[in-house]
PDB file of N, CA and C in Angstrom:
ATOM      1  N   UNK A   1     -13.688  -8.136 -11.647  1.00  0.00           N
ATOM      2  CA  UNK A   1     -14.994  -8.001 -11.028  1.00  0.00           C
ATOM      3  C   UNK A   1     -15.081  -8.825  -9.744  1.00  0.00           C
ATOM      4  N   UNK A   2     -14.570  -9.663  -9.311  1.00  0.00           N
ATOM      5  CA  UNK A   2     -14.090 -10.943  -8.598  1.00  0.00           C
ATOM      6  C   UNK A   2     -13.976 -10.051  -7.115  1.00  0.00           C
ATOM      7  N   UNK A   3     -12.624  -9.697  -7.602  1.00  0.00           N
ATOM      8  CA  UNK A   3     -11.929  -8.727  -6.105  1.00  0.00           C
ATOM      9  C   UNK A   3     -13.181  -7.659  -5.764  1.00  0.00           C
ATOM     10  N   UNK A   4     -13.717  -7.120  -6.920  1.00  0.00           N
ATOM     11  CA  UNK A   4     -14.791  -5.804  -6.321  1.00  0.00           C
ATOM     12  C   UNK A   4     -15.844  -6.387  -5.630  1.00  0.00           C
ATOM     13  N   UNK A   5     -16.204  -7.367  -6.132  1.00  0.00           N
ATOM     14  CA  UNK A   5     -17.097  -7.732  -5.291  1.00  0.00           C
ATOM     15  C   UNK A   5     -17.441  -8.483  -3.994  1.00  0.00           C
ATOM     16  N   UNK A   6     -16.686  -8.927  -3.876  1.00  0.00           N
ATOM     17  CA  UNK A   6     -15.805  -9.625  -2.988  1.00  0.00           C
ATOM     18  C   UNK A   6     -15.535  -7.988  -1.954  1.00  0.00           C
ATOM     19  N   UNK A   7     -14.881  -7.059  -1.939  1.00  0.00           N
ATOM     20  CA  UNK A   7     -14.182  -5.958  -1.348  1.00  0.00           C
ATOM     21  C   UNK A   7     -15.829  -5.608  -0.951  1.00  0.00           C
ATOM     22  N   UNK A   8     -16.967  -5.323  -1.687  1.00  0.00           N
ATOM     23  CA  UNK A   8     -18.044  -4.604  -1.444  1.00  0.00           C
ATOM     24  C   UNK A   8     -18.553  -5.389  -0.047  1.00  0.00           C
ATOM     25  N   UNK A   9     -18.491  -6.860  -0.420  1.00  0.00           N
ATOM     26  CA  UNK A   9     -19.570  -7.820  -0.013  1.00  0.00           C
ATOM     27  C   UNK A   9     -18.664  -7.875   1.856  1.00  0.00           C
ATOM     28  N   UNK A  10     -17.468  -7.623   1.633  1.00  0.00           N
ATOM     29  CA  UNK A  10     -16.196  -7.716   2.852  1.00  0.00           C
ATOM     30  C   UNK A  10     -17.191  -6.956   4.169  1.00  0.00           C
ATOM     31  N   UNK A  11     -16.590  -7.435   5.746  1.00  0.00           N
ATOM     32  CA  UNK A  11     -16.741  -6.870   6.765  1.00  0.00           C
ATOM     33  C   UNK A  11     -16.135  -6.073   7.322  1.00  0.00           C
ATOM     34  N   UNK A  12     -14.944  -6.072   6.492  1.00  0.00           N
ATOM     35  CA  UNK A  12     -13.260  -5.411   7.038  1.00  0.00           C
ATOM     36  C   UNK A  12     -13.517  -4.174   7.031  1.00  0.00           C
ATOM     37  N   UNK A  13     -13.558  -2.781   7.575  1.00  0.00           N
ATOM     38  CA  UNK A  13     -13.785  -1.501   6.953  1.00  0.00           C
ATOM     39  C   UNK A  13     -11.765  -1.156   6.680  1.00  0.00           C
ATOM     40  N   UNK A  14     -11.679   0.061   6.286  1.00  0.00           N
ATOM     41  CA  UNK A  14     -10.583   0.281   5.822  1.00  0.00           C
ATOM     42  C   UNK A  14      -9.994   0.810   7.424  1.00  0.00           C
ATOM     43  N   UNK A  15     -10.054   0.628   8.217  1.00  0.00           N
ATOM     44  CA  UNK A  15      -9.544   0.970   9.222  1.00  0.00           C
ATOM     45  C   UNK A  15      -9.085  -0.274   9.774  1.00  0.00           C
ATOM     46  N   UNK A  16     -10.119  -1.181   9.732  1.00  0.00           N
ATOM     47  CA  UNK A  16      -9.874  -2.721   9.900  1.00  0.00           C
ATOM     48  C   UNK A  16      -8.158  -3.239   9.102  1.00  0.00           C
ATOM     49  N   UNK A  17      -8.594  -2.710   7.927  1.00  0.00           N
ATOM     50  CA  UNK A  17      -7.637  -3.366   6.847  1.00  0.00           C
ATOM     51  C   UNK A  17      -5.948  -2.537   7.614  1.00  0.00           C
ATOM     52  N   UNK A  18      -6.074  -1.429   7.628  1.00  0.00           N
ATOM     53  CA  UNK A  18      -5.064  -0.760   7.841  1.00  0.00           C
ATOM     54  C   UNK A  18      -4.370  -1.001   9.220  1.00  0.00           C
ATOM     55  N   UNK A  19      -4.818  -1.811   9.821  1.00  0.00           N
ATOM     56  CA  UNK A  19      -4.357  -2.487  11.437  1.00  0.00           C
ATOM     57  C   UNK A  19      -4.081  -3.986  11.032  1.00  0.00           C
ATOM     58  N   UNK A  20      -4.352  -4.690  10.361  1.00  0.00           N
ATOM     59  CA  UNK A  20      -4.030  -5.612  10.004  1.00  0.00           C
ATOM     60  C   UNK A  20      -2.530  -4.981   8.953  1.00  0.00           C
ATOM     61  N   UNK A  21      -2.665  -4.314   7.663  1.00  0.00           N
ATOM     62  CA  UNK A  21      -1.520  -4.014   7.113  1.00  0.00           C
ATOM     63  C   UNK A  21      -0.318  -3.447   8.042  1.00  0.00           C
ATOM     64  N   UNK A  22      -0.797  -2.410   9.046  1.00  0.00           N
ATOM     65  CA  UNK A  22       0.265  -2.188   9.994  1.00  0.00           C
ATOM     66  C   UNK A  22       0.779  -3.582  10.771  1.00  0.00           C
ATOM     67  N   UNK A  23       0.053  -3.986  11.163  1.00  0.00           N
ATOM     68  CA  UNK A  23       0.226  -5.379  11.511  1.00  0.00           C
ATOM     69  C   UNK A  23       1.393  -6.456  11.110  1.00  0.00           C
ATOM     70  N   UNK A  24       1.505  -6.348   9.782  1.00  0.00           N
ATOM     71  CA  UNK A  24       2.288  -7.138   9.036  1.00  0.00           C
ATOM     72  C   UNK A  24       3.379  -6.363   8.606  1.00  0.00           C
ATOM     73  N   UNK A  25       3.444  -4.989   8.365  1.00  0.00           N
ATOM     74  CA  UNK A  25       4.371  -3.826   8.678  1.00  0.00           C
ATOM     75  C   UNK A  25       5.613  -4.766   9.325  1.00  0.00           C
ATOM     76  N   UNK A  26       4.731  -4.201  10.627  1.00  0.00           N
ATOM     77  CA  UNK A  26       5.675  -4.173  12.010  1.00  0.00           C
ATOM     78  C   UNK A  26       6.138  -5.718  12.252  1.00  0.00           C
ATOM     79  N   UNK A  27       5.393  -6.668  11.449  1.00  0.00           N
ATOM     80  CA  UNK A  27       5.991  -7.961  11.775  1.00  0.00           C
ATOM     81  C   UNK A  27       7.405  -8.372  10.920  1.00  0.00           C
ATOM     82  N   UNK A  28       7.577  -7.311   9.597  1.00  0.00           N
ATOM     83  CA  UNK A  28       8.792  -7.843   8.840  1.00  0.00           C
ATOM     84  C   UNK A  28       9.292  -6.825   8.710  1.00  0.00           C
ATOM     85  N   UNK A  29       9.725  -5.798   8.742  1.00  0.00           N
ATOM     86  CA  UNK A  29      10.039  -4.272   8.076  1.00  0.00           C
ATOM     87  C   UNK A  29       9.698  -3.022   9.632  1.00  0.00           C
ATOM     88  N   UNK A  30      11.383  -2.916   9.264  1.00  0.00           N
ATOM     89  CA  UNK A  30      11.838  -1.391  10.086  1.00  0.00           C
ATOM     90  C   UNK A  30      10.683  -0.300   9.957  1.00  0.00           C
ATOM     91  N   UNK A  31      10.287   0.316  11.095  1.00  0.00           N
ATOM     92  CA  UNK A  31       9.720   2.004  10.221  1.00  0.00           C
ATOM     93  C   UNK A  31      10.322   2.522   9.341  1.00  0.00           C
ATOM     94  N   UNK A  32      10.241   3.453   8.447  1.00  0.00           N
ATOM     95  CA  UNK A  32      10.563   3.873   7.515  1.00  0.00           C
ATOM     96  C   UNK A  32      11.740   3.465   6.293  1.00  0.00           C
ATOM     97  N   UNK A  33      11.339   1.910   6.723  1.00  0.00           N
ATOM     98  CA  UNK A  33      12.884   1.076   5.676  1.00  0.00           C
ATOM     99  C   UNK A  33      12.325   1.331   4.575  1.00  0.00           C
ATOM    100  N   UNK A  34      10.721   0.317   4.672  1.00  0.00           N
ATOM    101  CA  UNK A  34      10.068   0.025   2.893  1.00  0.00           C
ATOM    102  C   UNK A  34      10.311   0.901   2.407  1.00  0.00           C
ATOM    103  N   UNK A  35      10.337   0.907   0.966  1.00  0.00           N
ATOM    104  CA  UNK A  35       9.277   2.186   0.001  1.00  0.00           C
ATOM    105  C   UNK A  35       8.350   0.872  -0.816  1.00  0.00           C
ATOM    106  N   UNK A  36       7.401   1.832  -0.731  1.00  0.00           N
ATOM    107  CA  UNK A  36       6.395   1.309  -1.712  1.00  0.00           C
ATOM    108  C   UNK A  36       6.842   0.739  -2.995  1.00  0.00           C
ATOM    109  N   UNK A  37       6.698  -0.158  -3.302  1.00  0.00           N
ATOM    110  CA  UNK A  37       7.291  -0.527  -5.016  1.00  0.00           C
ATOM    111  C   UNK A  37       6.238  -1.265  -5.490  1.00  0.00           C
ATOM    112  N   UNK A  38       6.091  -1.280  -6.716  1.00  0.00           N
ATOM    113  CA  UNK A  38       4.980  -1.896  -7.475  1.00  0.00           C
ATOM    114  C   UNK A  38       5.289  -1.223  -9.021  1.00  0.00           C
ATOM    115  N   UNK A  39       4.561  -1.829  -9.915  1.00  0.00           N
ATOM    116  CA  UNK A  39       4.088  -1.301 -11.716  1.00  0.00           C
ATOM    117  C   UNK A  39       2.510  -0.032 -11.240  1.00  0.00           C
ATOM    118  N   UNK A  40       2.972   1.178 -11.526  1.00  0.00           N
ATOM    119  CA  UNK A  40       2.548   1.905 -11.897  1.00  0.00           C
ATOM    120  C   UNK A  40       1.674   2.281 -10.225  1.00  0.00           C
ATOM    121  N   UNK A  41       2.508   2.237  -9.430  1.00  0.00           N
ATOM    122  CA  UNK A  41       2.557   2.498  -7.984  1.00  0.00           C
ATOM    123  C   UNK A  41       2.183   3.802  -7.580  1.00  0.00           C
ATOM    124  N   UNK A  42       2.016   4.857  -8.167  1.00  0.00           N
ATOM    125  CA  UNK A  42       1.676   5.838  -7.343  1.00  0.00           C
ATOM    126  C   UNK A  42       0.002   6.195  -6.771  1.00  0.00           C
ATOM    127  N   UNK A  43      -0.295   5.735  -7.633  1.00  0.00           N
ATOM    128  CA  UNK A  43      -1.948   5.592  -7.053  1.00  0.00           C
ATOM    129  C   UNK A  43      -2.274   4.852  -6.206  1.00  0.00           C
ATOM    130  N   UNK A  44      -1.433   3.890  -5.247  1.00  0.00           N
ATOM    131  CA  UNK A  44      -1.609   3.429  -4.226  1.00  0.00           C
ATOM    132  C   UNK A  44      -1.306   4.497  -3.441  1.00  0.00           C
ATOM    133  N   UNK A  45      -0.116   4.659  -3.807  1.00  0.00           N
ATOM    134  CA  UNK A  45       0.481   5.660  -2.714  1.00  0.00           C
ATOM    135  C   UNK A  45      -0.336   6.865  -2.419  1.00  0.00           C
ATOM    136  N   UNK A  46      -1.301   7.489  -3.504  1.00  0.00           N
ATOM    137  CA  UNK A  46      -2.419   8.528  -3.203  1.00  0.00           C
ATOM    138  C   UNK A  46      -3.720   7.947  -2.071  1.00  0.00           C
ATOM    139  N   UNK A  47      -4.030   6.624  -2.566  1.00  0.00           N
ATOM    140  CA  UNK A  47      -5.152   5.568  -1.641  1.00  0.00           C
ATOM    141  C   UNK A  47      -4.585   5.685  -0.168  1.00  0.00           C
ATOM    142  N   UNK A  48      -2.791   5.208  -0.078  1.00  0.00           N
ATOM    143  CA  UNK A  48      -2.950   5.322   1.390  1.00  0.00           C
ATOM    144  C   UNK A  48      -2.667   6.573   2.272  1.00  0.00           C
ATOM    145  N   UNK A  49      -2.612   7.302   1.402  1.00  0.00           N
ATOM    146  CA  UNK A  49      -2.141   8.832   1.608  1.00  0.00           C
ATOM    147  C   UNK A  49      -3.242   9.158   2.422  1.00  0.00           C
ATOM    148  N   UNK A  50      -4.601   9.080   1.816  1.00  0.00           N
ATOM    149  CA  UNK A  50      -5.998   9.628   1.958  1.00  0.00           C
ATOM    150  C   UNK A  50      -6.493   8.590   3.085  1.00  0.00           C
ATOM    151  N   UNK A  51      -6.458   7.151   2.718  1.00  0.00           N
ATOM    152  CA  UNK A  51      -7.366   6.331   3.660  1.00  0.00           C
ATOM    153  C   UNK A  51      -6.606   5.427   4.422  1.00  0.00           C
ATOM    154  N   UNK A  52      -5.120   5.255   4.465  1.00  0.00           N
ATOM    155  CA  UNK A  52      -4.628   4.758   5.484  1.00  0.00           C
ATOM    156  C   UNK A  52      -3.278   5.411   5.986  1.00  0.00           C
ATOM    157  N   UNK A  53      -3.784   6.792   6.768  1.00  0.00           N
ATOM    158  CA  UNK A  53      -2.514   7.666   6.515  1.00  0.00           C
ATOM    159  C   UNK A  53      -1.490   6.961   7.565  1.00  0.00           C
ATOM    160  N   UNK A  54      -1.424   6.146   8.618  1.00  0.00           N
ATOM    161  CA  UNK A  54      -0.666   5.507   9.611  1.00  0.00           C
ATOM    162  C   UNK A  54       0.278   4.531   8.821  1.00  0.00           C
ATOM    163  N   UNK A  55      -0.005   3.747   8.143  1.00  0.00           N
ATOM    164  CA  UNK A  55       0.709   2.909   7.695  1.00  0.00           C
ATOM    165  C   UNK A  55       1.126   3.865   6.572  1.00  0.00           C
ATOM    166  N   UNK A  56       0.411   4.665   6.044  1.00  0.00           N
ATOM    167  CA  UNK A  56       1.483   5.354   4.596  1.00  0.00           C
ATOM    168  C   UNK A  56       3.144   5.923   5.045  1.00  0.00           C
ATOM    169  N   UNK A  57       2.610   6.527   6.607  1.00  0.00           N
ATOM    170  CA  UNK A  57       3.618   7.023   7.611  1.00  0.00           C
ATOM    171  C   UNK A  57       4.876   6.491   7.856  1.00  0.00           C
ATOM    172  N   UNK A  58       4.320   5.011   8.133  1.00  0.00           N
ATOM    173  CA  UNK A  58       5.332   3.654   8.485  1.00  0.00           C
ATOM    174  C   UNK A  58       6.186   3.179   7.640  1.00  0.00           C
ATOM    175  N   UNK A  59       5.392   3.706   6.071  1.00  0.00           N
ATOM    176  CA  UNK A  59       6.323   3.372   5.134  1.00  0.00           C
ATOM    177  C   UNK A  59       7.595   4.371   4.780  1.00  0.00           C
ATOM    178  N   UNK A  60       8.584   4.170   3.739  1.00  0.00           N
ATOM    179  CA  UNK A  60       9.475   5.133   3.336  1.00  0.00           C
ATOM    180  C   UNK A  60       8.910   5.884   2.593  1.00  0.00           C
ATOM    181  N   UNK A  61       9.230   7.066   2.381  1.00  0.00           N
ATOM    182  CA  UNK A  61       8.505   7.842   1.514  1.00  0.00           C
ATOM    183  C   UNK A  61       8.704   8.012   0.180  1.00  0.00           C
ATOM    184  N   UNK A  62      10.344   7.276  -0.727  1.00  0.00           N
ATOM    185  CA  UNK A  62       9.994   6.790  -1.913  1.00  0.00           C
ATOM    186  C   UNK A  62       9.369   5.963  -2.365  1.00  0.00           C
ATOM    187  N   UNK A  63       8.927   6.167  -3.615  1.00  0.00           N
ATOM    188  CA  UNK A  63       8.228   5.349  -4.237  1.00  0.00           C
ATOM    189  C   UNK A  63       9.299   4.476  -5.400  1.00  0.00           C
ATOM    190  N   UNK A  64       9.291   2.935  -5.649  1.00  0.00           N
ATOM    191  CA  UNK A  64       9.941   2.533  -6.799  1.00  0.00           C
ATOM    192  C   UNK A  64       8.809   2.095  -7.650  1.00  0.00           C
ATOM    193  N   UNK A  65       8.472   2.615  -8.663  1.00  0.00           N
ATOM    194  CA  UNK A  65       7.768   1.787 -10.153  1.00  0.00           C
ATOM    195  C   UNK A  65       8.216   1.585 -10.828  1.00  0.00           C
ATOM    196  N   UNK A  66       8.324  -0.052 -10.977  1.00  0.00           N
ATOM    197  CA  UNK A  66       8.730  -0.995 -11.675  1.00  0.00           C
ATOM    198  C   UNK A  66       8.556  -0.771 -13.465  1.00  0.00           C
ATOM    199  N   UNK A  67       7.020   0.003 -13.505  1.00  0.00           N
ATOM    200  CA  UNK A  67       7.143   0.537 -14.669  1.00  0.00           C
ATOM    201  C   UNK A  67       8.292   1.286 -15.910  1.00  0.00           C
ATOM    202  N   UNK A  68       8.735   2.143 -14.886  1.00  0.00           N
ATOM    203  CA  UNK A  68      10.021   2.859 -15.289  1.00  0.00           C
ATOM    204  C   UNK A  68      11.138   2.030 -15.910  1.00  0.00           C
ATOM    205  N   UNK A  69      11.361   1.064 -15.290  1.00  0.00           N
ATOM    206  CA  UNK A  69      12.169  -0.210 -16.061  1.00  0.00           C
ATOM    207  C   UNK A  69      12.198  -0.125 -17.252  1.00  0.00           C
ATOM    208  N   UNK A  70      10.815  -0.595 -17.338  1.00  0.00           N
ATOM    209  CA  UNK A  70      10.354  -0.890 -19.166  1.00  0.00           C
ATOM    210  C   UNK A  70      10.146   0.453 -19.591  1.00  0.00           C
ATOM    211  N   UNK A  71       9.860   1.313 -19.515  1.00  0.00           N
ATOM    212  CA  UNK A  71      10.005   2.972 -20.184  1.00  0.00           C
ATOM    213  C   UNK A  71      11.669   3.480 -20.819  1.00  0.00           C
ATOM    214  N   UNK A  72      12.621   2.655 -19.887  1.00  0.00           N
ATOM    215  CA  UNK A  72      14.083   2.798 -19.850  1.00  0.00           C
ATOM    216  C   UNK A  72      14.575   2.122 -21.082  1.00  0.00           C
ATOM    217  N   UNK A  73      14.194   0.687 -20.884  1.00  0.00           N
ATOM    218  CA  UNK A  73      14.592  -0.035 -21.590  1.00  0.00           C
ATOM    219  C   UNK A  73      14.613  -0.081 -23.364  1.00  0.00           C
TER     220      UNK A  73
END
C-alpha cells in the first residue's frame, strides 16, 4: 500500500518516469543488449509495451523469468 500511494501522491507522470528510465538505459547498457529479467516478468513487459513504448524498444526483446528456475527445479 506504501508504493501505491506514494506512486498516486508522485509528480512524475509516466512519461517523466520513462526519460529518466531511458536515462539510466543509456547510462549502463548497449541498445538492445538487456532483456528484461525478473520473477514472473512478463507483465512488466505488457506495462512497458503499452506505457513506455521507447524504452521497451531500447530493451532486448527477450524476456528471462527467474520464475522458470523454480518450475524446473
Amino acid at each position: 500500500a506504501g508504493l501505491t500511494d506514494a506512486s498516486r501522491k508522485s509528480n512524475i507522470t509516466v512519461q517523466m518516469a520513462e526519460q529518466q528510465l531511458l536515462s539510466f538505459l543509456k547510462a549502463h547498457v548497449p541498445e538492445k543488449s538487456a532483456p528484461l529479467a525478473g520473477n514472473s516478468i512478463y507483465m512488466d513487459r505488457l506495462f512497458l509495451r503499452t506505457h513506455m513504448p521507447i524504452a521497451d524498444e531500447y530493451l532486448h526483446y527477450r524476456i528471462i523469468d527467474v520464475s522458470t528456475i523454480g518450475e524446473l527445479a
